[in-house]
N, C-alpha and C. Protein backbone atom coordinates (compact mmCIF):
# COMPACT_ATOMS: atom_id res chain seq x y z
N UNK A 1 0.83 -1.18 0.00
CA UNK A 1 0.00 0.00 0.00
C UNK A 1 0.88 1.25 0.00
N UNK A 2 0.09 2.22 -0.80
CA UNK A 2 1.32 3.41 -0.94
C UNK A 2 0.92 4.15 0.61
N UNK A 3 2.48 5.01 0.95
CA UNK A 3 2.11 6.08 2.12
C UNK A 3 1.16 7.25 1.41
N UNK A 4 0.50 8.08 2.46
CA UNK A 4 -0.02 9.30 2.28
C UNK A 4 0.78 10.37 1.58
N UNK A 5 2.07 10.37 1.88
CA UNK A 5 2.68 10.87 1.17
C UNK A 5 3.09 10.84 -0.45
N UNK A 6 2.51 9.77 -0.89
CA UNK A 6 2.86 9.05 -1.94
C UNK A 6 1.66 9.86 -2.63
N UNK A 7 0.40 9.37 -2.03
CA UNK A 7 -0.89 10.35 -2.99
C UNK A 7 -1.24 11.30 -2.62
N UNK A 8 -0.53 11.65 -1.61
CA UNK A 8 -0.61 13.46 -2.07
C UNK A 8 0.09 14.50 -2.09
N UNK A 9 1.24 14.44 -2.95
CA UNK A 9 2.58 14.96 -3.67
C UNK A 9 2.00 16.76 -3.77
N UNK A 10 2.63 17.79 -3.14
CA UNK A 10 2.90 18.97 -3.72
C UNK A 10 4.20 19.41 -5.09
N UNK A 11 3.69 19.93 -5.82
CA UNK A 11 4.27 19.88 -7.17
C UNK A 11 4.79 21.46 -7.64
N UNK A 12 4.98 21.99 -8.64
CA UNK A 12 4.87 23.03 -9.43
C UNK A 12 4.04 23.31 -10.21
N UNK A 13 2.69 22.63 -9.91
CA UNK A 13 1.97 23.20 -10.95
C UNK A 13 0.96 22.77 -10.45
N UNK A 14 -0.19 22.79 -11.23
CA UNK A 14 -1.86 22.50 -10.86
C UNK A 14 -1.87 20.27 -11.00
N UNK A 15 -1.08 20.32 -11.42
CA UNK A 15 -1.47 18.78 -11.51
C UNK A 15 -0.27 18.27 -11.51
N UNK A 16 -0.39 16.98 -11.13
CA UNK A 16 0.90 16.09 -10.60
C UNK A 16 1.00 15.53 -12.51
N UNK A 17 -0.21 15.34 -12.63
CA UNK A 17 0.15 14.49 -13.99
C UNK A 17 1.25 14.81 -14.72
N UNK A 18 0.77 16.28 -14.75
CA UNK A 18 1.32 17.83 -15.68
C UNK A 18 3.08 17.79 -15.53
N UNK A 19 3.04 17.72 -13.94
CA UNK A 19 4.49 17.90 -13.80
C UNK A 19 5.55 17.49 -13.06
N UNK A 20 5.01 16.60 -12.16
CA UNK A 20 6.03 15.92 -11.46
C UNK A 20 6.04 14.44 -12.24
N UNK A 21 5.30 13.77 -13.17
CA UNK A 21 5.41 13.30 -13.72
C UNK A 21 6.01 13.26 -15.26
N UNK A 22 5.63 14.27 -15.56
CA UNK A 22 7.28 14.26 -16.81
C UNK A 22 8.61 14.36 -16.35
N UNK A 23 8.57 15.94 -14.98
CA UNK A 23 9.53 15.77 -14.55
C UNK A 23 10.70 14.88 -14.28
N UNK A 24 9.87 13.89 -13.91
CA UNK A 24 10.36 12.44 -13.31
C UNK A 24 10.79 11.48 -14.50
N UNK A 25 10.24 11.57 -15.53
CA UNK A 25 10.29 11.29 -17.00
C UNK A 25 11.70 11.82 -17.90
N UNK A 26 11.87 12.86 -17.31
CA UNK A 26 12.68 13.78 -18.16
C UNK A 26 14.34 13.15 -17.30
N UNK A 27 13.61 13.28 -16.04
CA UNK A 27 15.42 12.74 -15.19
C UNK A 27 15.64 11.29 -15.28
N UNK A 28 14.54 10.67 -15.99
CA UNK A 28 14.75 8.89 -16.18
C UNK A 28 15.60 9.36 -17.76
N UNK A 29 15.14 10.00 -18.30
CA UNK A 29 15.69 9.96 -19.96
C UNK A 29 16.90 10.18 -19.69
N UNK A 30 17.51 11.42 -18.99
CA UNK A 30 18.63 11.73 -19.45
C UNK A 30 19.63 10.90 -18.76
N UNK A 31 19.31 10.09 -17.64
CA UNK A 31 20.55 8.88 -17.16
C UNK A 31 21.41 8.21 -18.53
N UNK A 32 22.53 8.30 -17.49
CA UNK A 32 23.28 7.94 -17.96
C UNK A 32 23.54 8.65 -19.88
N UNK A 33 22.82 9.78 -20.11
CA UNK A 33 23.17 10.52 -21.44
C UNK A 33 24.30 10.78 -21.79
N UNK A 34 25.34 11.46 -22.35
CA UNK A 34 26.17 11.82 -22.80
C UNK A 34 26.11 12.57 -24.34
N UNK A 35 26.98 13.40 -24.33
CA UNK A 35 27.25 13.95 -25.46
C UNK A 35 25.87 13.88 -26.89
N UNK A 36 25.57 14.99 -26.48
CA UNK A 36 24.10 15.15 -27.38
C UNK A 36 23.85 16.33 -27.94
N UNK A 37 23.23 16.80 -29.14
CA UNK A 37 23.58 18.34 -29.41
C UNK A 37 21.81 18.40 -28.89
N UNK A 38 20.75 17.77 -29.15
CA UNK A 38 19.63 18.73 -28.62
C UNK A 38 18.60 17.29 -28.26
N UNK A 39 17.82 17.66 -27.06
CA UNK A 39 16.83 17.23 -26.73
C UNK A 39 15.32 17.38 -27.16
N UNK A 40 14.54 16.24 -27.77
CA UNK A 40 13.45 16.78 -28.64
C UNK A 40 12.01 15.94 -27.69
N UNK A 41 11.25 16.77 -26.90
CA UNK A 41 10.55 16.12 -26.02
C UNK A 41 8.97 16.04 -27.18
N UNK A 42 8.21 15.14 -27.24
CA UNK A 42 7.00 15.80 -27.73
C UNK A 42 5.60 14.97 -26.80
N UNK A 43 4.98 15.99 -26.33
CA UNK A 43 3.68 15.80 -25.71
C UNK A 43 2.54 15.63 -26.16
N UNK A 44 1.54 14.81 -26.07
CA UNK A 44 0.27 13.90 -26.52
C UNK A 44 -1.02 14.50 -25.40
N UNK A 45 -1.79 14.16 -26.32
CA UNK A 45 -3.01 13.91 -25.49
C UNK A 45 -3.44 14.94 -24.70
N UNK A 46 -3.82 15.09 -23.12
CA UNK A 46 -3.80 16.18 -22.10
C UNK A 46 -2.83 16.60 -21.81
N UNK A 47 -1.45 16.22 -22.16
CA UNK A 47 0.09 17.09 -22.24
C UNK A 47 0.11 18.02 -22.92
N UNK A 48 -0.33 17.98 -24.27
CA UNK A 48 -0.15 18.59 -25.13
C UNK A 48 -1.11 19.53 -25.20
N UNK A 49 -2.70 19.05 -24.55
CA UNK A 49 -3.98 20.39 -24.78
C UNK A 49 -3.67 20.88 -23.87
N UNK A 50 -2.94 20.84 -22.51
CA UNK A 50 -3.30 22.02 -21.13
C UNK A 50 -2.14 21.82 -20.81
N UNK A 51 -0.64 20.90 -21.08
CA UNK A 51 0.31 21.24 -20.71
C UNK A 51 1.33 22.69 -20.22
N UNK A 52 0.64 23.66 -21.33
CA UNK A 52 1.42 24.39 -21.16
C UNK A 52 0.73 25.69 -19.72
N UNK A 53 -0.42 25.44 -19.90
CA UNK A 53 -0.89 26.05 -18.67
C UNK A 53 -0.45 25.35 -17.14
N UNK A 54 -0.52 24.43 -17.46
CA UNK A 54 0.20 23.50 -16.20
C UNK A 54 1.51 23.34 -16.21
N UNK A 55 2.23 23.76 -16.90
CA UNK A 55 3.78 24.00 -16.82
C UNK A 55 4.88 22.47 -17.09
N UNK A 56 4.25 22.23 -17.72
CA UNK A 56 4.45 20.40 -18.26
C UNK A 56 5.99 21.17 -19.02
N UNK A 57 5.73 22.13 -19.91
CA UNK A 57 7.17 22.44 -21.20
C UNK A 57 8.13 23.11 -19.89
N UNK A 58 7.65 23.92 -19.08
CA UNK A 58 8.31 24.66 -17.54
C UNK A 58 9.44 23.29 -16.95
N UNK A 59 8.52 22.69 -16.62
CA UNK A 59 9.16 21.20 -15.60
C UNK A 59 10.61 20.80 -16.55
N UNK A 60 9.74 20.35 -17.66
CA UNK A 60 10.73 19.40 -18.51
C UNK A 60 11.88 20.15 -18.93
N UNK A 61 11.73 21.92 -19.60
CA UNK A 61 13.01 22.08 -19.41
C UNK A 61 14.06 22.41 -18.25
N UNK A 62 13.25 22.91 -17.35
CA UNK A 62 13.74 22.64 -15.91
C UNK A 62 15.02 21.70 -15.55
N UNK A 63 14.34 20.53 -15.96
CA UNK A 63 15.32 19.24 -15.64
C UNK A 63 16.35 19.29 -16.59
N UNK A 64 15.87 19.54 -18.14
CA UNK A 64 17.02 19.38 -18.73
C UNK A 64 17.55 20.46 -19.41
N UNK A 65 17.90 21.36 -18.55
CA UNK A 65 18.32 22.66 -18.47
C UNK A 65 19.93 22.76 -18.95
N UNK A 66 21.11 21.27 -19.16
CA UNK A 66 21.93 21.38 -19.91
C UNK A 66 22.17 21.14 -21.20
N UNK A 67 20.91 20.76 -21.94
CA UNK A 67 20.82 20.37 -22.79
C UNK A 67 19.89 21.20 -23.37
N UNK A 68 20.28 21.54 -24.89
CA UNK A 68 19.26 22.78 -26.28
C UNK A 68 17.85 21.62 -25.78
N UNK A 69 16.78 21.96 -26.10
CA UNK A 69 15.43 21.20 -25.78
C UNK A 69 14.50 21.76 -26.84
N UNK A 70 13.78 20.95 -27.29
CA UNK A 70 12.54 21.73 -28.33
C UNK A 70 11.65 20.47 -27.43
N UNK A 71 10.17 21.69 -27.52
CA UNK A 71 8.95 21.23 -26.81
C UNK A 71 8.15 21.06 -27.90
N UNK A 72 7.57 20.13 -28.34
CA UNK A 72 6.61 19.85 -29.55
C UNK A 72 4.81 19.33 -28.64
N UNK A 73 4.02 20.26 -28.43
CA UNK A 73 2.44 19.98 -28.28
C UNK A 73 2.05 19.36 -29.68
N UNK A 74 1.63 17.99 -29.40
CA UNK A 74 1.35 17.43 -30.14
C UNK A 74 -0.05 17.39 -30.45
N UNK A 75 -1.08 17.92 -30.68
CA UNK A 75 -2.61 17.61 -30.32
C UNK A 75 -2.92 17.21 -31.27
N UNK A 76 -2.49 16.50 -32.56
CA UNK A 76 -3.02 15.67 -33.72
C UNK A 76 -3.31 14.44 -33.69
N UNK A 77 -2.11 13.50 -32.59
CA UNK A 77 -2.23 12.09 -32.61
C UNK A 77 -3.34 12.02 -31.49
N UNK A 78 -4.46 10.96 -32.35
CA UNK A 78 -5.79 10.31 -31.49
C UNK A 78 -5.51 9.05 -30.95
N UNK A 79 -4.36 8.10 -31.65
CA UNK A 79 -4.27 7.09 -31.22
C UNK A 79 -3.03 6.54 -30.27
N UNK A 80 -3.74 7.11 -28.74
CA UNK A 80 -3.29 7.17 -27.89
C UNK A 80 -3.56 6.05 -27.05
N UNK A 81 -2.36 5.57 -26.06
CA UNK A 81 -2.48 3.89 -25.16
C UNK A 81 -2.58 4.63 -23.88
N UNK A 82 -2.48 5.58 -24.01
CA UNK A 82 -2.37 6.49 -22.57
C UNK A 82 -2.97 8.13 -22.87
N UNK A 83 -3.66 8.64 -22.05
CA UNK A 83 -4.16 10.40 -22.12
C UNK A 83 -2.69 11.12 -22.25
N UNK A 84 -1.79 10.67 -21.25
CA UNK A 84 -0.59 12.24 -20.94
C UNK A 84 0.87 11.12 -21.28
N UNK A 85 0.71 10.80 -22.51
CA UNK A 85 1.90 10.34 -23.75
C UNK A 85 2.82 10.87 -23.68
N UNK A 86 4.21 10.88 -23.59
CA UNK A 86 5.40 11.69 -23.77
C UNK A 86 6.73 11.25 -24.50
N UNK A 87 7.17 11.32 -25.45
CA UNK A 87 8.42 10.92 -26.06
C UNK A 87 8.98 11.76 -26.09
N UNK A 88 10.30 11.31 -25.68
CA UNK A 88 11.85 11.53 -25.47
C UNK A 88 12.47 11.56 -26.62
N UNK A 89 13.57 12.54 -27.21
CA UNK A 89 14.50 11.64 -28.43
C UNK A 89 15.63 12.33 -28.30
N UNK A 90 16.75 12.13 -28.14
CA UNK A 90 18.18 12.90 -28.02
C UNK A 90 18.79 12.63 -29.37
N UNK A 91 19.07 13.60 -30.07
CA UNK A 91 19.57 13.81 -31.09
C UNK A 91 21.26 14.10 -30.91
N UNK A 92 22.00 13.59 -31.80
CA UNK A 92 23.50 13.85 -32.59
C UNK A 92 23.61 13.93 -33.46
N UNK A 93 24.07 14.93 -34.04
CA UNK A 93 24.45 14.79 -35.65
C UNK A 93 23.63 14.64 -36.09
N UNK A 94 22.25 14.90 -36.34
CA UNK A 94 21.24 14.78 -36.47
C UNK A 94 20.45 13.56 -37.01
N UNK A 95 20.94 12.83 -35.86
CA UNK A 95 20.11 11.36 -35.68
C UNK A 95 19.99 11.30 -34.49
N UNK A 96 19.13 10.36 -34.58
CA UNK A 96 18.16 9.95 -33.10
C UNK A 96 18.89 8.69 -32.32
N UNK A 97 19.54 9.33 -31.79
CA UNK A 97 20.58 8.33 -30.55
C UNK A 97 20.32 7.24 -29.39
N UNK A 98 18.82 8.19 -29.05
CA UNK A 98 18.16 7.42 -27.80
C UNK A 98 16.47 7.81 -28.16
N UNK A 99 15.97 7.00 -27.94
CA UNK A 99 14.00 7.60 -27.77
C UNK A 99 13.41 6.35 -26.59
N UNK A 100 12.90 7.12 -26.51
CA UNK A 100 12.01 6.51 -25.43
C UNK A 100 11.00 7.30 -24.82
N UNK A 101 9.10 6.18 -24.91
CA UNK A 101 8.30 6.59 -24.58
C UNK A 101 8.12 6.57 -22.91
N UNK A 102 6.68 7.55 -22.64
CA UNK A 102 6.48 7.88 -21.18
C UNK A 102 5.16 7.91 -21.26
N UNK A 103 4.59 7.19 -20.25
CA UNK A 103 3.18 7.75 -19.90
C UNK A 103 2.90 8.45 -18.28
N UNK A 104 2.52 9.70 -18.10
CA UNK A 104 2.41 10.44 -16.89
C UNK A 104 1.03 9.58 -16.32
N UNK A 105 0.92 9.09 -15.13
CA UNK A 105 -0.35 8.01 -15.11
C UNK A 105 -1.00 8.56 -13.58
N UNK A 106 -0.36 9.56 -13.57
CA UNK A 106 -0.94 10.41 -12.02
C UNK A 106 -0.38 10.17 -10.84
N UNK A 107 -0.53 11.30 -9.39
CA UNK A 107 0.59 10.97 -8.27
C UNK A 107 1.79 11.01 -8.74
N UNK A 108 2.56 11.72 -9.64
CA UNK A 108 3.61 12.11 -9.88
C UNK A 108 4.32 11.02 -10.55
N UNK A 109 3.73 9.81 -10.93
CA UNK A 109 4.54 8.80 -11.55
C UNK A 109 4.71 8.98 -12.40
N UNK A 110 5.76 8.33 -13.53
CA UNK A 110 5.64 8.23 -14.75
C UNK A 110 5.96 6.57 -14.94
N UNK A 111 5.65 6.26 -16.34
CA UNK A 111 6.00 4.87 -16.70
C UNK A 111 6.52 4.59 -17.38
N UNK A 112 7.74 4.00 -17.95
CA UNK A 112 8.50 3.74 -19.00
C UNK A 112 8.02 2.80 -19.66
N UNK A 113 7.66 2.93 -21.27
CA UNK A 113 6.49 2.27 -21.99
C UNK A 113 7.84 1.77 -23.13
């Protein structure tokens, strides 16, 4: 059983989904990174329609504040396995080095999909 503390997380923003959950997303991606010229995050679903009022693009560059970052709101893709979708992609030389998906699933978690 989770502690109290567990479900009911104070955050930076109006919703845990929003931002302690990419947050948390964003510091799983960049482990163990190295040498990358830019970080390309793109947000789905309720990330992408109210993210930015909830500070979802705030958080994420937050974390990866040593690294160039482009924020892409995605609100086109419908075919979603999850509401608050998030892909990762670290670019070199302009190829895609690392990607990896995220789903924000509430209480500040995220899930590595």
């Amino acid at each position: 059983m989770e502690s109290i503390k567990e479900l009911y997380i104070i955050g930076p923003g109006p919703s845990s989904s929003h931002t302690i959950g990419p947050s948390r997303a964003a510091n799983d991606f960049i482990k163990d990174l190295k040498n990358v010229d830019k970080i390309v995050v793109s947000l789905f679903g309720s990330l992408a329609l109210t993210g930015k009022g909830h500070f979802s693009d705030k958080v994420i560059k937050d974390v990866l504040n040593s690294y160039e970052t482009e924020i892409i709101f995605n609100m086109d893709e419908k075919n979603l396995k999850h509401p608050n979708t998030m892909n990762f992609k670290a670019i070199k030389d302009g190829k895609i080095i690392k990607e990896q998906f995220y789903y924000s699933i509430g209480g500040g978690k995220s899930l590595l999909i």
